[in-house]
PDB file of N, CA and C in Angstrom:
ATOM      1  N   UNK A   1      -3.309  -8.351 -21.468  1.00  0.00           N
ATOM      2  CA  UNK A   1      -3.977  -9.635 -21.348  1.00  0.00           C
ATOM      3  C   UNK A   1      -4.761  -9.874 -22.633  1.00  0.00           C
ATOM      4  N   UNK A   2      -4.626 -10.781 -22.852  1.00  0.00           N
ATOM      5  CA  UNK A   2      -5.654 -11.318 -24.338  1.00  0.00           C
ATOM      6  C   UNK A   2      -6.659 -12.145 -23.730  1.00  0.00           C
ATOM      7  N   UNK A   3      -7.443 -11.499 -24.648  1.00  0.00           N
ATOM      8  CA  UNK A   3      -9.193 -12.479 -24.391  1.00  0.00           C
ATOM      9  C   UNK A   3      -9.875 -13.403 -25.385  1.00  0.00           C
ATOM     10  N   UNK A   4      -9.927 -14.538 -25.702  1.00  0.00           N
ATOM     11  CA  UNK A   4     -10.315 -15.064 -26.577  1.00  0.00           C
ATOM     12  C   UNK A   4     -11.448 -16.016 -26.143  1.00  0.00           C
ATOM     13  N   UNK A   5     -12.418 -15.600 -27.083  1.00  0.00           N
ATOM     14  CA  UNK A   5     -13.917 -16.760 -26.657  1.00  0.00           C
ATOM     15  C   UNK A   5     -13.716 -17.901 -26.605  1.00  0.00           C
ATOM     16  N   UNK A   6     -14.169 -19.016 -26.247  1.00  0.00           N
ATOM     17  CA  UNK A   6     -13.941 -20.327 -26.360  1.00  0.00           C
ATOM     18  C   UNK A   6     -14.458 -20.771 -27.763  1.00  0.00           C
ATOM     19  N   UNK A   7     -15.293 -20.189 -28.045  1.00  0.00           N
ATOM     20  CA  UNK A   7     -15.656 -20.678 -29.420  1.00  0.00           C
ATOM     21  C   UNK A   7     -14.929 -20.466 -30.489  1.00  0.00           C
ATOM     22  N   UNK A   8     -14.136 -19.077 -30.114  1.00  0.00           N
ATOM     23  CA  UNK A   8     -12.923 -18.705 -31.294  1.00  0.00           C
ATOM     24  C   UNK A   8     -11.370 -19.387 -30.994  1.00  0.00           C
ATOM     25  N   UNK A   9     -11.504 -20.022 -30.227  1.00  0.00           N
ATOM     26  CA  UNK A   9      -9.739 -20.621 -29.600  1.00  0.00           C
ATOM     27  C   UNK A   9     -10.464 -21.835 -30.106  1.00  0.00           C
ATOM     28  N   UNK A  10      -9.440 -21.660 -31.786  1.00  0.00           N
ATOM     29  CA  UNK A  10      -9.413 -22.997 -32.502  1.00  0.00           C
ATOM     30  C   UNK A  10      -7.871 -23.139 -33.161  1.00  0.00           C
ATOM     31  N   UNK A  11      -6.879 -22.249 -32.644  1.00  0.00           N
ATOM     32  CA  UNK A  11      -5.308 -22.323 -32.604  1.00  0.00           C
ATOM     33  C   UNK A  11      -4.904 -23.333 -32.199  1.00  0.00           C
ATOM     34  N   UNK A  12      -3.735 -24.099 -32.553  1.00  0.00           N
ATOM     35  CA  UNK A  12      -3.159 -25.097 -31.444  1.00  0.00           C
ATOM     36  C   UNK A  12      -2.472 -24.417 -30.042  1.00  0.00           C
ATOM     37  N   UNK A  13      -2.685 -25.286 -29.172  1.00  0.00           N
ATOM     38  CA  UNK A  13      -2.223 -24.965 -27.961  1.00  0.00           C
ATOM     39  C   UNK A  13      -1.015 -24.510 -28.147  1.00  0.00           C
ATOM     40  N   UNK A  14      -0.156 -24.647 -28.446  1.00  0.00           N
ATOM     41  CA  UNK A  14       1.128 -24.329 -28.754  1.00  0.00           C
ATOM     42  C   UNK A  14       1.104 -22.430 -29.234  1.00  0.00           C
ATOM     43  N   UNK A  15       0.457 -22.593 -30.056  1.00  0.00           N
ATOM     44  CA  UNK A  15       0.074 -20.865 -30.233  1.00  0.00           C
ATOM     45  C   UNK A  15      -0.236 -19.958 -29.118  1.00  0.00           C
ATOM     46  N   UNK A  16      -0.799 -20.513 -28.021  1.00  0.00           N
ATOM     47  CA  UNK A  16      -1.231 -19.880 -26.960  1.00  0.00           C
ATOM     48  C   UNK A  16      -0.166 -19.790 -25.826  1.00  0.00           C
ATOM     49  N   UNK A  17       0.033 -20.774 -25.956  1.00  0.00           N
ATOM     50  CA  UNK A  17       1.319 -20.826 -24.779  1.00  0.00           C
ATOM     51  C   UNK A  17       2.686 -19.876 -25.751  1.00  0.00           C
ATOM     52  N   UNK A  18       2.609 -19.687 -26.465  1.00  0.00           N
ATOM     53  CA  UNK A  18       3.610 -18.587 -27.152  1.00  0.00           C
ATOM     54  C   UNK A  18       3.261 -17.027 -26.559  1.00  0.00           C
ATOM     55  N   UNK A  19       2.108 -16.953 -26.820  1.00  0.00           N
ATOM     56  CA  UNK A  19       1.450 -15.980 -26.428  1.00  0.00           C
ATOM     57  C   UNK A  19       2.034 -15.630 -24.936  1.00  0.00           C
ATOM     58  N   UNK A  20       1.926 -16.748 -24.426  1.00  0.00           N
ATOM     59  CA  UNK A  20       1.714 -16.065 -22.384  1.00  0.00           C
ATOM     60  C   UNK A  20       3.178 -16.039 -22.451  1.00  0.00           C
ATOM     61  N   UNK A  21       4.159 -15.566 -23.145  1.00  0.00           N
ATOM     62  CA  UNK A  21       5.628 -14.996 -22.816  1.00  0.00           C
ATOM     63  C   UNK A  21       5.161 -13.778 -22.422  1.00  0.00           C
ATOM     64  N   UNK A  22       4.241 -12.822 -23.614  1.00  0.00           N
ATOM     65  CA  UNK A  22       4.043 -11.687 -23.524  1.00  0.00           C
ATOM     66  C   UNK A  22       2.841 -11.007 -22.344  1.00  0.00           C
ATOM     67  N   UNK A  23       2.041 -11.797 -22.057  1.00  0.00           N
ATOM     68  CA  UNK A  23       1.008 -11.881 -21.536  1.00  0.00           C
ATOM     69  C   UNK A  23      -0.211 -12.619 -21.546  1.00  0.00           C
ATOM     70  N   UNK A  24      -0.611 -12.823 -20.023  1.00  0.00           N
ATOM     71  CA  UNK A  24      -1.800 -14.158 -19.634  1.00  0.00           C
ATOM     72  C   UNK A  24      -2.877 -14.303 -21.227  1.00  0.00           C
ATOM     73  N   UNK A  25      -3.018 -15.060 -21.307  1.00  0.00           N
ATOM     74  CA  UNK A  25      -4.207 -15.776 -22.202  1.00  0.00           C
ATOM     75  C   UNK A  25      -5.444 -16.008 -21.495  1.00  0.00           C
ATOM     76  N   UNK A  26      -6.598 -15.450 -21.536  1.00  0.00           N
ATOM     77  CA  UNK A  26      -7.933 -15.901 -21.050  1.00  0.00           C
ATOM     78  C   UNK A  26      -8.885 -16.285 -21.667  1.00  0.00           C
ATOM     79  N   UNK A  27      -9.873 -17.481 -21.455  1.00  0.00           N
ATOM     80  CA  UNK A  27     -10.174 -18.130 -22.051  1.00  0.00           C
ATOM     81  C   UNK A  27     -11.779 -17.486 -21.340  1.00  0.00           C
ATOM     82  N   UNK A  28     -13.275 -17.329 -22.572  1.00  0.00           N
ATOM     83  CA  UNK A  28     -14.216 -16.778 -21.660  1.00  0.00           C
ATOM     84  C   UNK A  28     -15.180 -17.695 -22.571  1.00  0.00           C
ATOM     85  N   UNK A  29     -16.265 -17.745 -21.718  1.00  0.00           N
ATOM     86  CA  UNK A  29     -17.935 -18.347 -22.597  1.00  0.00           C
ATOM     87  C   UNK A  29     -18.853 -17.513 -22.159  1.00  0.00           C
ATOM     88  N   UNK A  30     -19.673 -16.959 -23.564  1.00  0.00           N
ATOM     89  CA  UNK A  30     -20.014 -15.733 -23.254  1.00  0.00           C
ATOM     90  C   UNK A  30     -19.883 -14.786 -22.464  1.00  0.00           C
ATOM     91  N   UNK A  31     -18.544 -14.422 -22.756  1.00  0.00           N
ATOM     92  CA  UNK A  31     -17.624 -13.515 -22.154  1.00  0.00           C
ATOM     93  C   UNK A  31     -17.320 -13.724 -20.431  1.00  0.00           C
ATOM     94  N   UNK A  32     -17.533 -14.797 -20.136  1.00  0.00           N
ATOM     95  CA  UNK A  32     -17.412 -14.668 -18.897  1.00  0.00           C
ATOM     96  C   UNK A  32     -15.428 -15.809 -18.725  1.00  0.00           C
ATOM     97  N   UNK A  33     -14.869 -15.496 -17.945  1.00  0.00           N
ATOM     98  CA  UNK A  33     -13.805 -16.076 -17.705  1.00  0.00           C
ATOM     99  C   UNK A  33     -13.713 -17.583 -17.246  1.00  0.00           C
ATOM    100  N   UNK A  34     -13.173 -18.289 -17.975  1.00  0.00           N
ATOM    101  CA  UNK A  34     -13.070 -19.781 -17.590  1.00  0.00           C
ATOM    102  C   UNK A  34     -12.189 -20.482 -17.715  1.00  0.00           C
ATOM    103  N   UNK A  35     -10.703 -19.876 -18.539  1.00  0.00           N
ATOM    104  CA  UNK A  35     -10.131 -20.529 -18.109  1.00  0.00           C
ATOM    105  C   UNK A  35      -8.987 -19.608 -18.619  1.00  0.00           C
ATOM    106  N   UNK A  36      -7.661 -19.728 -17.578  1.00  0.00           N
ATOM    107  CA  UNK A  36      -6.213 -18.605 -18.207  1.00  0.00           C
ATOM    108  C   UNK A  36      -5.484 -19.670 -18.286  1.00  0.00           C
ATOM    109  N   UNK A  37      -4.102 -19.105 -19.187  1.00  0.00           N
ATOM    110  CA  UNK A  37      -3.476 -19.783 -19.664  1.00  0.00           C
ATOM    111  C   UNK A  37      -2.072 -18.481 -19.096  1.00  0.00           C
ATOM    112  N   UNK A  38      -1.372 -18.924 -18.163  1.00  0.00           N
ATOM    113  CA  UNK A  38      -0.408 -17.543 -17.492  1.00  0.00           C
ATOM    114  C   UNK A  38       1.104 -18.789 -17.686  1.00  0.00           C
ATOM    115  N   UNK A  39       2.045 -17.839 -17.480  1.00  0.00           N
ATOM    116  CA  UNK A  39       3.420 -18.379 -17.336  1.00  0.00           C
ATOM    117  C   UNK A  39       4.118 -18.703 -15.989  1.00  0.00           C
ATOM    118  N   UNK A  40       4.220 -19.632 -15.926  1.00  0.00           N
ATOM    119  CA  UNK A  40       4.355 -20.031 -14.284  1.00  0.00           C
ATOM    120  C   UNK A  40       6.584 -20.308 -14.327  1.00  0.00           C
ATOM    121  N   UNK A  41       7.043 -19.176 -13.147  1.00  0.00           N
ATOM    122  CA  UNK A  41       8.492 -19.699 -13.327  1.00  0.00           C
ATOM    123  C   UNK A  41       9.010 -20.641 -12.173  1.00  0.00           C
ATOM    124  N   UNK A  42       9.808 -20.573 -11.644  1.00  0.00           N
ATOM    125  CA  UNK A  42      10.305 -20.968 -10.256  1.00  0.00           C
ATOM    126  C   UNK A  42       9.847 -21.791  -9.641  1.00  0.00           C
ATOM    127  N   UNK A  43       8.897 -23.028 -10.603  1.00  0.00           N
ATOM    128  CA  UNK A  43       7.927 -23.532  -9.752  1.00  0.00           C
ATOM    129  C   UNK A  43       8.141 -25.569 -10.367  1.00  0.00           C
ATOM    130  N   UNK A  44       7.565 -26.498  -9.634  1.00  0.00           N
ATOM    131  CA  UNK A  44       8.095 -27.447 -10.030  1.00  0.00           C
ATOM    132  C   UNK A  44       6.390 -28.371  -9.942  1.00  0.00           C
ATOM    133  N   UNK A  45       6.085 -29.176 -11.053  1.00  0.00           N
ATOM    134  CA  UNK A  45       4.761 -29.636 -11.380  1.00  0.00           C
ATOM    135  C   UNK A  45       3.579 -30.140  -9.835  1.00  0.00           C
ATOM    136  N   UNK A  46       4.728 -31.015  -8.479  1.00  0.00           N
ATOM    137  CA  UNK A  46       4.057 -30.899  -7.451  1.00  0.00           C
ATOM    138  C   UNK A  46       3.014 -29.568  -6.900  1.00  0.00           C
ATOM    139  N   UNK A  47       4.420 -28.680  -6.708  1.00  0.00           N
ATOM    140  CA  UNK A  47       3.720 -26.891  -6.392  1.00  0.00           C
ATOM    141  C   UNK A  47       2.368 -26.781  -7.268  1.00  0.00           C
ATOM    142  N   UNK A  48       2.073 -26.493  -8.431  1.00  0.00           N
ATOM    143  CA  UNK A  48       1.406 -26.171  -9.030  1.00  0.00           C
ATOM    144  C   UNK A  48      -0.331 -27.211  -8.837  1.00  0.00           C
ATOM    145  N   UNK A  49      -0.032 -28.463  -8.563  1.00  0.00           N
ATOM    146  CA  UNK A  49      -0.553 -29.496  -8.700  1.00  0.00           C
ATOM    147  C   UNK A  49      -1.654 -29.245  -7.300  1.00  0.00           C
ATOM    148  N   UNK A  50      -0.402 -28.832  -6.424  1.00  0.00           N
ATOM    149  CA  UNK A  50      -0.730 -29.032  -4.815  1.00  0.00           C
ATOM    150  C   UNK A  50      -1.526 -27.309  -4.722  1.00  0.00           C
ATOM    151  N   UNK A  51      -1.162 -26.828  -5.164  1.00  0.00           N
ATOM    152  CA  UNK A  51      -1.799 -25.292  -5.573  1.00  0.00           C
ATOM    153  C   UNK A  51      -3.351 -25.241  -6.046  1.00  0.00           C
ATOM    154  N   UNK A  52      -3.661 -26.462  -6.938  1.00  0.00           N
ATOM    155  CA  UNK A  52      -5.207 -26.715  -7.289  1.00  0.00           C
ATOM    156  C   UNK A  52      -5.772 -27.890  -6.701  1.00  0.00           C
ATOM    157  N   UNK A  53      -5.143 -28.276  -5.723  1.00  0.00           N
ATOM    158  CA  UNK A  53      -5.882 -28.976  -4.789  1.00  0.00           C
ATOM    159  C   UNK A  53      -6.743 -29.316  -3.858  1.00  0.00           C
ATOM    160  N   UNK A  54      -8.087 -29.042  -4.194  1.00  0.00           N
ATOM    161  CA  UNK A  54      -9.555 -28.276  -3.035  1.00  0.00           C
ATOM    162  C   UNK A  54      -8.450 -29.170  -1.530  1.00  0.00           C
ATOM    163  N   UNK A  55      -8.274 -30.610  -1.595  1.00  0.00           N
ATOM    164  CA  UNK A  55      -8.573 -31.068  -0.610  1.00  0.00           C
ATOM    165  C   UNK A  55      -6.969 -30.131   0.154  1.00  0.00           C
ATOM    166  N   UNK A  56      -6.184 -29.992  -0.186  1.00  0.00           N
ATOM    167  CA  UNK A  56      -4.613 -29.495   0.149  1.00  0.00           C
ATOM    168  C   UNK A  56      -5.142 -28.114   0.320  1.00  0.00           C
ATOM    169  N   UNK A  57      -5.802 -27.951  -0.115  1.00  0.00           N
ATOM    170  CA  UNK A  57      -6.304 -26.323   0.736  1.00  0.00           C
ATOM    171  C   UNK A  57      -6.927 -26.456   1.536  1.00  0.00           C
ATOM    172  N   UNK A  58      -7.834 -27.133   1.875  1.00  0.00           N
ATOM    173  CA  UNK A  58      -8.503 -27.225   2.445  1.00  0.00           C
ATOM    174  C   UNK A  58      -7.637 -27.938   4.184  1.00  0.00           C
ATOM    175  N   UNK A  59      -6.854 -28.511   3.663  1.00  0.00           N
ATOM    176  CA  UNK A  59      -5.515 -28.346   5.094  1.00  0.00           C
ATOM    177  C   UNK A  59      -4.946 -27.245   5.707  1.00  0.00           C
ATOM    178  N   UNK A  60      -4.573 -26.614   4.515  1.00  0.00           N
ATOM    179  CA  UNK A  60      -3.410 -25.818   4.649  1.00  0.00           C
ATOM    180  C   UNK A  60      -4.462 -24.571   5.966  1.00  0.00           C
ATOM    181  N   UNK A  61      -5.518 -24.332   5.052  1.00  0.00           N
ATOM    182  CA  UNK A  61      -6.950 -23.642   5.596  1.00  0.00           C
ATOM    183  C   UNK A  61      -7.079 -24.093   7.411  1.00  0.00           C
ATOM    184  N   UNK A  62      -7.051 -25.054   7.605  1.00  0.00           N
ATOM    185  CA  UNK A  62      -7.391 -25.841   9.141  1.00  0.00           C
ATOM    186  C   UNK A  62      -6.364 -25.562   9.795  1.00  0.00           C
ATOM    187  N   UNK A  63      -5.549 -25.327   9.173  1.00  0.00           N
ATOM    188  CA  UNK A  63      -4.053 -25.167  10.180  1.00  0.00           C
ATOM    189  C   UNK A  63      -3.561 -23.590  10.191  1.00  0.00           C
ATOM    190  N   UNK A  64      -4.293 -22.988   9.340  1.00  0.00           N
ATOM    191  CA  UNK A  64      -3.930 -21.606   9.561  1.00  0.00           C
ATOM    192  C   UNK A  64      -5.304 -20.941  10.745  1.00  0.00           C
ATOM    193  N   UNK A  65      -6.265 -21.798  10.522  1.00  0.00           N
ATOM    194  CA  UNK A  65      -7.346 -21.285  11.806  1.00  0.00           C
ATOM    195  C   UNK A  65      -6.699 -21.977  13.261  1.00  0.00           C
ATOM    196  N   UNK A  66      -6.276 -23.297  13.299  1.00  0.00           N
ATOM    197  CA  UNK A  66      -5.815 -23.497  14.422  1.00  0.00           C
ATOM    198  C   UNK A  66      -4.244 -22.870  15.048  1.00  0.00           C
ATOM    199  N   UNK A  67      -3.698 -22.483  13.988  1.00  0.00           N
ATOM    200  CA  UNK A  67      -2.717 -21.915  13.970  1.00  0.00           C
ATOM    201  C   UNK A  67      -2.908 -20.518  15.208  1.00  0.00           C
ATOM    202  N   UNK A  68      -4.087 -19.989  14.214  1.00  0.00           N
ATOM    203  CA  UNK A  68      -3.931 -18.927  15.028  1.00  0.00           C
ATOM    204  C   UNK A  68      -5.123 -18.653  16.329  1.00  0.00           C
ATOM    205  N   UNK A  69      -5.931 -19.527  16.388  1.00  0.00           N
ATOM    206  CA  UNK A  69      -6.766 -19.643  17.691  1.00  0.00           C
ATOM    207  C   UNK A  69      -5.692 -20.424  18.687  1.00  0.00           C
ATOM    208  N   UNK A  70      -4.917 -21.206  18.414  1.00  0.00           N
ATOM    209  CA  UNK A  70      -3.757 -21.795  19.319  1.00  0.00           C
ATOM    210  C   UNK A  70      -2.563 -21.316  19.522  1.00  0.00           C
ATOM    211  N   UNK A  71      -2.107 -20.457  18.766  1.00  0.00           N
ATOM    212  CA  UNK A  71      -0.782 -20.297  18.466  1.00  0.00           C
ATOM    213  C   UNK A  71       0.446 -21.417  17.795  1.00  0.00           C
ATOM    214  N   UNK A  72       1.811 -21.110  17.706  1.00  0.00           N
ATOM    215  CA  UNK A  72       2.417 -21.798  17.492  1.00  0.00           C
ATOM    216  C   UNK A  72       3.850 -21.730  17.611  1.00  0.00           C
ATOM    217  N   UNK A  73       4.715 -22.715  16.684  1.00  0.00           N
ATOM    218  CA  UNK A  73       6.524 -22.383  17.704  1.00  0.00           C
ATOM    219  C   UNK A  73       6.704 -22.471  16.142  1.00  0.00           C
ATOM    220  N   UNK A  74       7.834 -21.533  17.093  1.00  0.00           N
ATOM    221  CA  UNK A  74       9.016 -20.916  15.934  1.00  0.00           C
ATOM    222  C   UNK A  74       9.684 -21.831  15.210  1.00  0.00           C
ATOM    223  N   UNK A  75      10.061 -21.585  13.615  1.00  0.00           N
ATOM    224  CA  UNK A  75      10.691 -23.060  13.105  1.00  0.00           C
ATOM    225  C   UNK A  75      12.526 -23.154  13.877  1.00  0.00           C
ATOM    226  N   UNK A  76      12.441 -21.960  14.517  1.00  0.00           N
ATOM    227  CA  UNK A  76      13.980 -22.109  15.473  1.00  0.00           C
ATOM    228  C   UNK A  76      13.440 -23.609  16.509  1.00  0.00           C
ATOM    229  N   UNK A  77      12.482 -23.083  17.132  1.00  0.00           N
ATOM    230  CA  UNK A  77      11.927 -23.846  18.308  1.00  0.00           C
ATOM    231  C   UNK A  77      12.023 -24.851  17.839  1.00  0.00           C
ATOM    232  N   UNK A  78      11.170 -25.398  16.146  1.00  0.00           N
ATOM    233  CA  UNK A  78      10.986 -26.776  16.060  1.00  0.00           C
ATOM    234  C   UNK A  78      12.453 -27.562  15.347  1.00  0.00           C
ATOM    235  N   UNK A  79      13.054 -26.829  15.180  1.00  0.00           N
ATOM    236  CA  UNK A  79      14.326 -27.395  15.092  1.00  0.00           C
ATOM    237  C   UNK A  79      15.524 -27.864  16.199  1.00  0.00           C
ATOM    238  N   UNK A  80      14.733 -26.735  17.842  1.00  0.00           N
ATOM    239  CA  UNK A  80      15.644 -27.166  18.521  1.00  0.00           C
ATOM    240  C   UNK A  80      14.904 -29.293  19.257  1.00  0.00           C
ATOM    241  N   UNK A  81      13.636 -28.747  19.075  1.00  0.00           N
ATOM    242  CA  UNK A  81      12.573 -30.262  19.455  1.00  0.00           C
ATOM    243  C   UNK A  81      13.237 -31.152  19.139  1.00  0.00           C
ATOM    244  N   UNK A  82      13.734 -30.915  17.419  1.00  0.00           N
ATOM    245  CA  UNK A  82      13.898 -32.433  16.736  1.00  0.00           C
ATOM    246  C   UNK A  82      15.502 -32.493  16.823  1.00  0.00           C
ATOM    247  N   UNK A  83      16.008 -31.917  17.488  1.00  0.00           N
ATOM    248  CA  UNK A  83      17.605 -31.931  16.830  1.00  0.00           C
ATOM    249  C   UNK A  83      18.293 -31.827  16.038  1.00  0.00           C
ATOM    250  N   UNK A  84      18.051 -30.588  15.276  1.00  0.00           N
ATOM    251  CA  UNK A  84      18.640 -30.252  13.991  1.00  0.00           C
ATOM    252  C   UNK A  84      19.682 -29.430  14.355  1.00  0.00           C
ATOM    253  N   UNK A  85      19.522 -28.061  14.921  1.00  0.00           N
ATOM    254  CA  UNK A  85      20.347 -27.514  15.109  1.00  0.00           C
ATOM    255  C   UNK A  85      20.410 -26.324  14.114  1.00  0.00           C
ATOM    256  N   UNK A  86      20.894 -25.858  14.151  1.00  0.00           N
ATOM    257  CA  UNK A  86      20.913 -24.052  13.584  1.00  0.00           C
ATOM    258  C   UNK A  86      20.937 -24.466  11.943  1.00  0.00           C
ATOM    259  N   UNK A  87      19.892 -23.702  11.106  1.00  0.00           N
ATOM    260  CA  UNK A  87      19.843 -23.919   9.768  1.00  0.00           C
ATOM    261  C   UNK A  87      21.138 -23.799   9.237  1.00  0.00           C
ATOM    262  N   UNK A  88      21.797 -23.726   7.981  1.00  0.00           N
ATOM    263  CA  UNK A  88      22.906 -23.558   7.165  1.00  0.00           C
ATOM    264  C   UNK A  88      22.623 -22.394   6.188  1.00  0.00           C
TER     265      UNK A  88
END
C-alpha cells in the first residue's frame, strides 16, 4: 500500500491511478487516512455509486433487521408468487 500526505499528492491523478494496478493508494492529513484510491473490477458505476450511498444503506440496513426479526421466503418461493418459474 502507498501512503502519500495530502500535502505531498501534487502528481496528476493519472499517476495515481497507475499506481493502484500495483497497489491501493492512500491519501492521509496528518497522517491520518482520508482518502484511497483502490482498483475496483467486475463492477459497473451504479454498484459503486449505490455502495456510497448513506441513504441506500441505510435501506439495505432496515431490511436486513426486519429481515431477520421477521424472517423471510426463499427467492425459489418468490419466484413461484410471481410466476416465473425455475431460474435458467
Amino acid at each position: 500500500m502507498k501512503v502519500i500526505e495530502k500535502s505531498k499528492a501534487i502528481s496528476p491523478l493519472s499517476e495515481y491511478t497507475s499506481a493502484i494496478e500495483k497497489e491501493p493508494v492512500v491519501i492521509t492529513c496528518d497522517g491520518k487516512p482520508i482518502a484511497a484510491l483502490i482498483a475496483i473490477e467486475n463492477t459497473d458505476l451504479e454498484t459503486v455509486s449505490l455502495s456510497n450511498n448513506q441513504k441506500f444503506q441505510d435501506i439495505i440496513e432496515r431490511s436486513r433487521v426486519r429481515h431477520n426479526a421477521e424472517g423471510g421466503i426463499s427467492s425459489d418461493e418468490m419466484r413461484r408468487k410471481l410466476g416465473l418459474g425455475e431460474p435458467k
